[in-house]
C-alpha atoms as a PDB file:
ATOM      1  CA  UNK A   1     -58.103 -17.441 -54.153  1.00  0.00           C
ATOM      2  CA  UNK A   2     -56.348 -14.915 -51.601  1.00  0.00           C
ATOM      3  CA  UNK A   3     -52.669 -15.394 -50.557  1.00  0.00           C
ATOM      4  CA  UNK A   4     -52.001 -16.434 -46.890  1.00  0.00           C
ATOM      5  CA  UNK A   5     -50.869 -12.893 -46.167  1.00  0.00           C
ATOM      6  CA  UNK A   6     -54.345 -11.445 -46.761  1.00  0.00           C
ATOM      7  CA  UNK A   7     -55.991 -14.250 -44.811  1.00  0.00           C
ATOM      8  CA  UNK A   8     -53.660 -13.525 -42.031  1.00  0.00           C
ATOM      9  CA  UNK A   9     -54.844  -9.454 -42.254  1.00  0.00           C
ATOM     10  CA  UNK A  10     -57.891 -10.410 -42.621  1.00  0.00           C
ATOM     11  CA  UNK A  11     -57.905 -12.648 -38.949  1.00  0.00           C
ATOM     12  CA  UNK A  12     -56.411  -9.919 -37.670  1.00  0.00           C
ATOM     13  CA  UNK A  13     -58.845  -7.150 -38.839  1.00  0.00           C
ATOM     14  CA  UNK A  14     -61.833  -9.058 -37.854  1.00  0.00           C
ATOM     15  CA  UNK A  15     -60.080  -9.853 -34.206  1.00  0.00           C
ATOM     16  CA  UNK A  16     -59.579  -6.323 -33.935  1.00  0.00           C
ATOM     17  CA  UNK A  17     -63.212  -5.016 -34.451  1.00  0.00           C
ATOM     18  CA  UNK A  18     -64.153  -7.144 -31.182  1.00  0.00           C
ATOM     19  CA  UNK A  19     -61.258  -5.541 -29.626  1.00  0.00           C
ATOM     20  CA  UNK A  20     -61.666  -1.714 -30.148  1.00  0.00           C
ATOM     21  CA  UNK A  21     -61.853  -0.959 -26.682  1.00  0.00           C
ATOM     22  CA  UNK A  22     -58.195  -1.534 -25.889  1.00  0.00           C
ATOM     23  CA  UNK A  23     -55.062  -2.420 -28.189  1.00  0.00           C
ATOM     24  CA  UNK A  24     -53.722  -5.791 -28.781  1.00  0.00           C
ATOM     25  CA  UNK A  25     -50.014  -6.553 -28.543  1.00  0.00           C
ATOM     26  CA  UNK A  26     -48.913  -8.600 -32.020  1.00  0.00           C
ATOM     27  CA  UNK A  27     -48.616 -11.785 -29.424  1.00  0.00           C
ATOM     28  CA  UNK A  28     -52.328 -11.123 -27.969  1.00  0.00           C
ATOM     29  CA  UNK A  29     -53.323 -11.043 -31.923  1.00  0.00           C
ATOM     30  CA  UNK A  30     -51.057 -14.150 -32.940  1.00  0.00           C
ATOM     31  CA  UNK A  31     -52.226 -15.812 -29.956  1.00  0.00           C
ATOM     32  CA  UNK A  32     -56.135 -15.263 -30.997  1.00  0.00           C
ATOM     33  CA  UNK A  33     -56.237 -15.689 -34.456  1.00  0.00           C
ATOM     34  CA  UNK A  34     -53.300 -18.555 -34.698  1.00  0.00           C
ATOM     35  CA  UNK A  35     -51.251 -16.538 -37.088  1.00  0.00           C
ATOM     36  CA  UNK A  36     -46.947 -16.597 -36.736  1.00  0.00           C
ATOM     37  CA  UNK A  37     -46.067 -13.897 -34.201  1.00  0.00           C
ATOM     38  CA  UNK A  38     -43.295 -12.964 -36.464  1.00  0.00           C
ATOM     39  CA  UNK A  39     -45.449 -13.281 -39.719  1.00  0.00           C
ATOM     40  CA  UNK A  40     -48.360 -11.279 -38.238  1.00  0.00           C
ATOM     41  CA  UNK A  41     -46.074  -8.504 -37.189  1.00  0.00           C
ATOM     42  CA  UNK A  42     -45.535  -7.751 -40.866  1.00  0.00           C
ATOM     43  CA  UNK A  43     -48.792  -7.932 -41.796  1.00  0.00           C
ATOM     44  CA  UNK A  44     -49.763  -5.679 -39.303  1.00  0.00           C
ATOM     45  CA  UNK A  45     -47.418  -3.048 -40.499  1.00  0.00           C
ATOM     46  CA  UNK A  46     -48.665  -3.139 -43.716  1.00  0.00           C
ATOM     47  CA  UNK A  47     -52.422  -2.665 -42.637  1.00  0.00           C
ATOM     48  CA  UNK A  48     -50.937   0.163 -40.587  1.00  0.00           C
ATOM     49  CA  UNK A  49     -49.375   1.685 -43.567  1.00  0.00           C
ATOM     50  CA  UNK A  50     -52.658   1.357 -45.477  1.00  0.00           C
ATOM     51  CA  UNK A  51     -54.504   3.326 -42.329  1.00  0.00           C
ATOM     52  CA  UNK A  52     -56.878   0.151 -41.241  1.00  0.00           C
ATOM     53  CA  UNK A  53     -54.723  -0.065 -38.587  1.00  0.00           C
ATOM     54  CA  UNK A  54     -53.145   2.170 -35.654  1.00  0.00           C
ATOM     55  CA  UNK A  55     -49.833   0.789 -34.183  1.00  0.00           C
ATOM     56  CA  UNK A  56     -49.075   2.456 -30.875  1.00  0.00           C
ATOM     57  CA  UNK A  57     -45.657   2.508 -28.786  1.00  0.00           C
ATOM     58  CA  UNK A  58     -44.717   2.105 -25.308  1.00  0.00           C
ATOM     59  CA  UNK A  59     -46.313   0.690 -22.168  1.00  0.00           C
ATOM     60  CA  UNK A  60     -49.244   0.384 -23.329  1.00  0.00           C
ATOM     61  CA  UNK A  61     -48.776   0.350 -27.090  1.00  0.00           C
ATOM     62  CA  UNK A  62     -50.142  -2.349 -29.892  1.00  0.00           C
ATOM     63  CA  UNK A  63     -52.210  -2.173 -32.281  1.00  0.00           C
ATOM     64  CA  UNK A  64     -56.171  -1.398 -32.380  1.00  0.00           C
ATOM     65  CA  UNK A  65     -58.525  -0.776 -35.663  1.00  0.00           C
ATOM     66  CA  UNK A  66     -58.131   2.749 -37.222  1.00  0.00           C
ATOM     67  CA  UNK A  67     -60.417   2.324 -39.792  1.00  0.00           C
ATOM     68  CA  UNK A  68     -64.576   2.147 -39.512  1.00  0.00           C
ATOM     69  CA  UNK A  69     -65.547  -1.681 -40.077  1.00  0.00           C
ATOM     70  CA  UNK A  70     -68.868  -0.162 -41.085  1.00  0.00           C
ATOM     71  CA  UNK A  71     -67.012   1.279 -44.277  1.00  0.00           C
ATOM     72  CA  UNK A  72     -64.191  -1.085 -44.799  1.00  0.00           C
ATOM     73  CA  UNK A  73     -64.218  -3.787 -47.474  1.00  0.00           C
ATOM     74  CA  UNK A  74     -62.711  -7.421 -47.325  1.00  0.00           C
ATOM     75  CA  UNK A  75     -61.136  -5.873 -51.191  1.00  0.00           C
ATOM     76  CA  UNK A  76     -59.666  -2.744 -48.947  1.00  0.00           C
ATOM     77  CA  UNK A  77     -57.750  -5.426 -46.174  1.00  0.00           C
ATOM     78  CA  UNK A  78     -56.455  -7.585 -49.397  1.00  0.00           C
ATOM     79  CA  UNK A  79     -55.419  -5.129 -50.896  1.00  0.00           C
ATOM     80  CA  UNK A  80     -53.537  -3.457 -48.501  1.00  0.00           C
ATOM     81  CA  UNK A  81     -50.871  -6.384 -47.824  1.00  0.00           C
ATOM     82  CA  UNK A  82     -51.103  -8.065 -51.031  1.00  0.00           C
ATOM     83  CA  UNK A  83     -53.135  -6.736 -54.039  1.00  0.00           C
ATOM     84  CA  UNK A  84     -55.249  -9.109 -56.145  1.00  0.00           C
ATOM     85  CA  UNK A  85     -53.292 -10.315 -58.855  1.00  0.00           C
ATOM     86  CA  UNK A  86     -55.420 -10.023 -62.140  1.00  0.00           C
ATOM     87  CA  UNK A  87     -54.807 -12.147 -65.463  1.00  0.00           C
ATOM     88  CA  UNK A  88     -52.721 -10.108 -67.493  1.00  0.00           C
ATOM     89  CA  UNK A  89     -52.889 -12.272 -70.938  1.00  0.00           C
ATOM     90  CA  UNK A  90     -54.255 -15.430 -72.186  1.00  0.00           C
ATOM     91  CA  UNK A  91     -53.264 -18.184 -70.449  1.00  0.00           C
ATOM     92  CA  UNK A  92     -53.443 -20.355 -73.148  1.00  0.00           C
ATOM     93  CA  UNK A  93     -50.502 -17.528 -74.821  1.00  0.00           C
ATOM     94  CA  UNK A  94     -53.230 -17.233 -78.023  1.00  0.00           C
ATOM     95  CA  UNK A  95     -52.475 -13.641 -79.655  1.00  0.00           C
ATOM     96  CA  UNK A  96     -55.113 -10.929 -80.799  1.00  0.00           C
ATOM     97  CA  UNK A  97     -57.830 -11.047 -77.528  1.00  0.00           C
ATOM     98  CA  UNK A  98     -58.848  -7.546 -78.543  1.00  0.00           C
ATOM     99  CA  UNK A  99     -61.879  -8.535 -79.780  1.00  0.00           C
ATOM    100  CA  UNK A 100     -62.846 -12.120 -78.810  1.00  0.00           C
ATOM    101  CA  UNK A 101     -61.220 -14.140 -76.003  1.00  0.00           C
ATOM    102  CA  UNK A 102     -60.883 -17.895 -75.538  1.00  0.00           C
ATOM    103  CA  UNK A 103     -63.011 -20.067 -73.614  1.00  0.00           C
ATOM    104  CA  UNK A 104     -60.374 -20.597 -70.866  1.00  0.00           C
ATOM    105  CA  UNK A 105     -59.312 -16.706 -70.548  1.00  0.00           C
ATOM    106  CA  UNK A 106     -63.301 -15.307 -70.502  1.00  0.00           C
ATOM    107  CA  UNK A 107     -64.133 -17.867 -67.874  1.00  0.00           C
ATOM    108  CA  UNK A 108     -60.914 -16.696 -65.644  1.00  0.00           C
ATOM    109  CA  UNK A 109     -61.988 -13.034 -66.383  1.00  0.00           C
ATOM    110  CA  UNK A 110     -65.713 -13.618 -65.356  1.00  0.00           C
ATOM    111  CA  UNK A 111     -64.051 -15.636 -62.154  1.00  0.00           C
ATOM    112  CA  UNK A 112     -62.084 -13.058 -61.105  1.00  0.00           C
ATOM    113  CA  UNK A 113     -64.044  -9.815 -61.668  1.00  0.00           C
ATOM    114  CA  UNK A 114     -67.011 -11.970 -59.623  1.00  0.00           C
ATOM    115  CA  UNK A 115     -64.801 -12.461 -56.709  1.00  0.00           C
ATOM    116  CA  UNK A 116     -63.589  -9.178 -56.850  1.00  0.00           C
ATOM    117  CA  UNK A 117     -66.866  -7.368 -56.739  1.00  0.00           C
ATOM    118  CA  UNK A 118     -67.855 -10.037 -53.453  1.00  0.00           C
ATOM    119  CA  UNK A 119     -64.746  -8.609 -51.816  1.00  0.00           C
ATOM    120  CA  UNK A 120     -65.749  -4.996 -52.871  1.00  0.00           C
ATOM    121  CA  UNK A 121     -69.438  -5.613 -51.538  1.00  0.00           C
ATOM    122  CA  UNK A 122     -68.739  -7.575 -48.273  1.00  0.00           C
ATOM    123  CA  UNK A 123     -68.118  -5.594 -45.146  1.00  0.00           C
ATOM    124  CA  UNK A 124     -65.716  -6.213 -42.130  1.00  0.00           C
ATOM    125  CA  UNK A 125     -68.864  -5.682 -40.007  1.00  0.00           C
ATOM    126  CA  UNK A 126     -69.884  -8.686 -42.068  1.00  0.00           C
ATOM    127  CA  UNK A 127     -67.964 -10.943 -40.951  1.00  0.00           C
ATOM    128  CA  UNK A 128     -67.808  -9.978 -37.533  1.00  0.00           C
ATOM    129  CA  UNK A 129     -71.739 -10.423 -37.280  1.00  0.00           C
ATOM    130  CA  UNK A 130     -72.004  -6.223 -36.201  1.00  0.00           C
ATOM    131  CA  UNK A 131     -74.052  -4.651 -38.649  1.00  0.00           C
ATOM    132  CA  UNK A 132     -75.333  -1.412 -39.900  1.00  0.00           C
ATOM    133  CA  UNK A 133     -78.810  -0.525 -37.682  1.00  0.00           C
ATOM    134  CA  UNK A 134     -79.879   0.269 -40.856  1.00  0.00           C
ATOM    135  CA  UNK A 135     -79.579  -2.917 -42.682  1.00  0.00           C
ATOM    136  CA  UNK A 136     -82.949  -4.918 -42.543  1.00  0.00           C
ATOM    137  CA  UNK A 137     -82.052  -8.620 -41.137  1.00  0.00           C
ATOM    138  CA  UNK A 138     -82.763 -10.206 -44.376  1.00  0.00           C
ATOM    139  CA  UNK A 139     -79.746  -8.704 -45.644  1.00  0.00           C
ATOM    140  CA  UNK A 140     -77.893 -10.891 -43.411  1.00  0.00           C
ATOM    141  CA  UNK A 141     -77.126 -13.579 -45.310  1.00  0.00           C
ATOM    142  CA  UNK A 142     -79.027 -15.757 -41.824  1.00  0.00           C
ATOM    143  CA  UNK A 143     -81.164 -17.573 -44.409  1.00  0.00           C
ATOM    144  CA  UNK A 144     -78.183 -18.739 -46.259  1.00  0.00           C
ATOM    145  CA  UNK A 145     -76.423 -19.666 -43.501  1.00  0.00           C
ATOM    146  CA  UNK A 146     -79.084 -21.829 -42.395  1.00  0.00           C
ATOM    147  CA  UNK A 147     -79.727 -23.166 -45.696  1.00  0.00           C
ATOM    148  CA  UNK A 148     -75.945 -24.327 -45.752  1.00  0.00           C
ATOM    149  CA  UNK A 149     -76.125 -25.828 -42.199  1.00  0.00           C
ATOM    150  CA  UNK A 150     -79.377 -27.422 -43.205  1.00  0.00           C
ATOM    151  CA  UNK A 151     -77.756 -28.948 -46.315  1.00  0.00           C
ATOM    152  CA  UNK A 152     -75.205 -30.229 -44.706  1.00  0.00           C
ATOM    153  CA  UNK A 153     -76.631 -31.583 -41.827  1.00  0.00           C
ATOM    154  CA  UNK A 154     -78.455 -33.751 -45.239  1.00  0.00           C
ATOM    155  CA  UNK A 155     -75.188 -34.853 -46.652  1.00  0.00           C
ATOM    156  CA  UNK A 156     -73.470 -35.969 -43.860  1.00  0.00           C
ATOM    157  CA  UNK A 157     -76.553 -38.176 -42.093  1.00  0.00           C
ATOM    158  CA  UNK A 158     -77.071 -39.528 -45.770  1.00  0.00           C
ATOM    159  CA  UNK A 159     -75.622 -43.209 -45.712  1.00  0.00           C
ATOM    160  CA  UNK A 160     -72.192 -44.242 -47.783  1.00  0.00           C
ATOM    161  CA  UNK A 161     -72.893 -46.120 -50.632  1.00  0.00           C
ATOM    162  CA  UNK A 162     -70.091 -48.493 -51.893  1.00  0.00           C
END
């Protein structure tokens, strides 16, 4: 659903928050979150461009999170090295969707703008597991998590039937 390019600023956003306390050269970061050193320097620029990023020069230069990970959205690091592409016309080339869209195109539609408001609503602090104070646990997602680990744990001890 993302391009590689996001996932790779995304890697490198989340590395970041754990590394506030000092900045990373683009090898440290490549090194960590197994992203091309040559790639990664790109990407890096670009999230630098956008402000979620600080590069710094010299001796003890590289790169270190500008922006608060309280406040910044998985949407705001996508779109900051490659914007989300968004379905433009049917897909299926049928004319006059003013009114009333196909099957196919109102299913993309309802795909993308649900995806798009998960990346809107999910913090870097999210995914980093540092959290407002102010968010009760619940709000975690923990339950889900365990619920997944739970269900899987199911699946896979679940015996292969041929």
């Amino acid at each position: 659903m993302i391009s590689l390019t996001a996932e790779y600023a995304l890697r490198a956003v989340i590395y970041l928050v754990d590394q506030q306390d000092s900045s990373q050269t683009v090898q440290q970061i490549a090194q960590a979150t197994q992203v091309p050193m040559d790639y990664l320097s790109k990407v890096l620029q670009e999230l630098a461009k956008s402000g979620i990023v600080r590069s710094q020069r010299g001796l003890y230069g590289g790169f270190h999170l500008k922006s608060d990970p309280h406040t910044t959205t998985v949407y705001d690091v996508i779109n900051a090295v490659k914007p989300i592409h968004r379905i433009e016309g049917c897909p299926l080339n049928y004319e006059g969707h003013e009114d009333r869209m196909c099957h196919l195109h109102r299913l993309l539609k309802e795909a993308e703008s649900h995806v798009e408001r998960m990346y809107r609503g999910t913090l870097i602090s999210e995914l980093t597991g540092q959290f407002p104070a102010d968010l009760p646990e619940e709000d975690h997602g923990q339950e889900q998590v365990a619920e997944i680990h739970t269900s899987t744990q199911l699946k896979s001890s679940k015996p292969d039937i041929q």
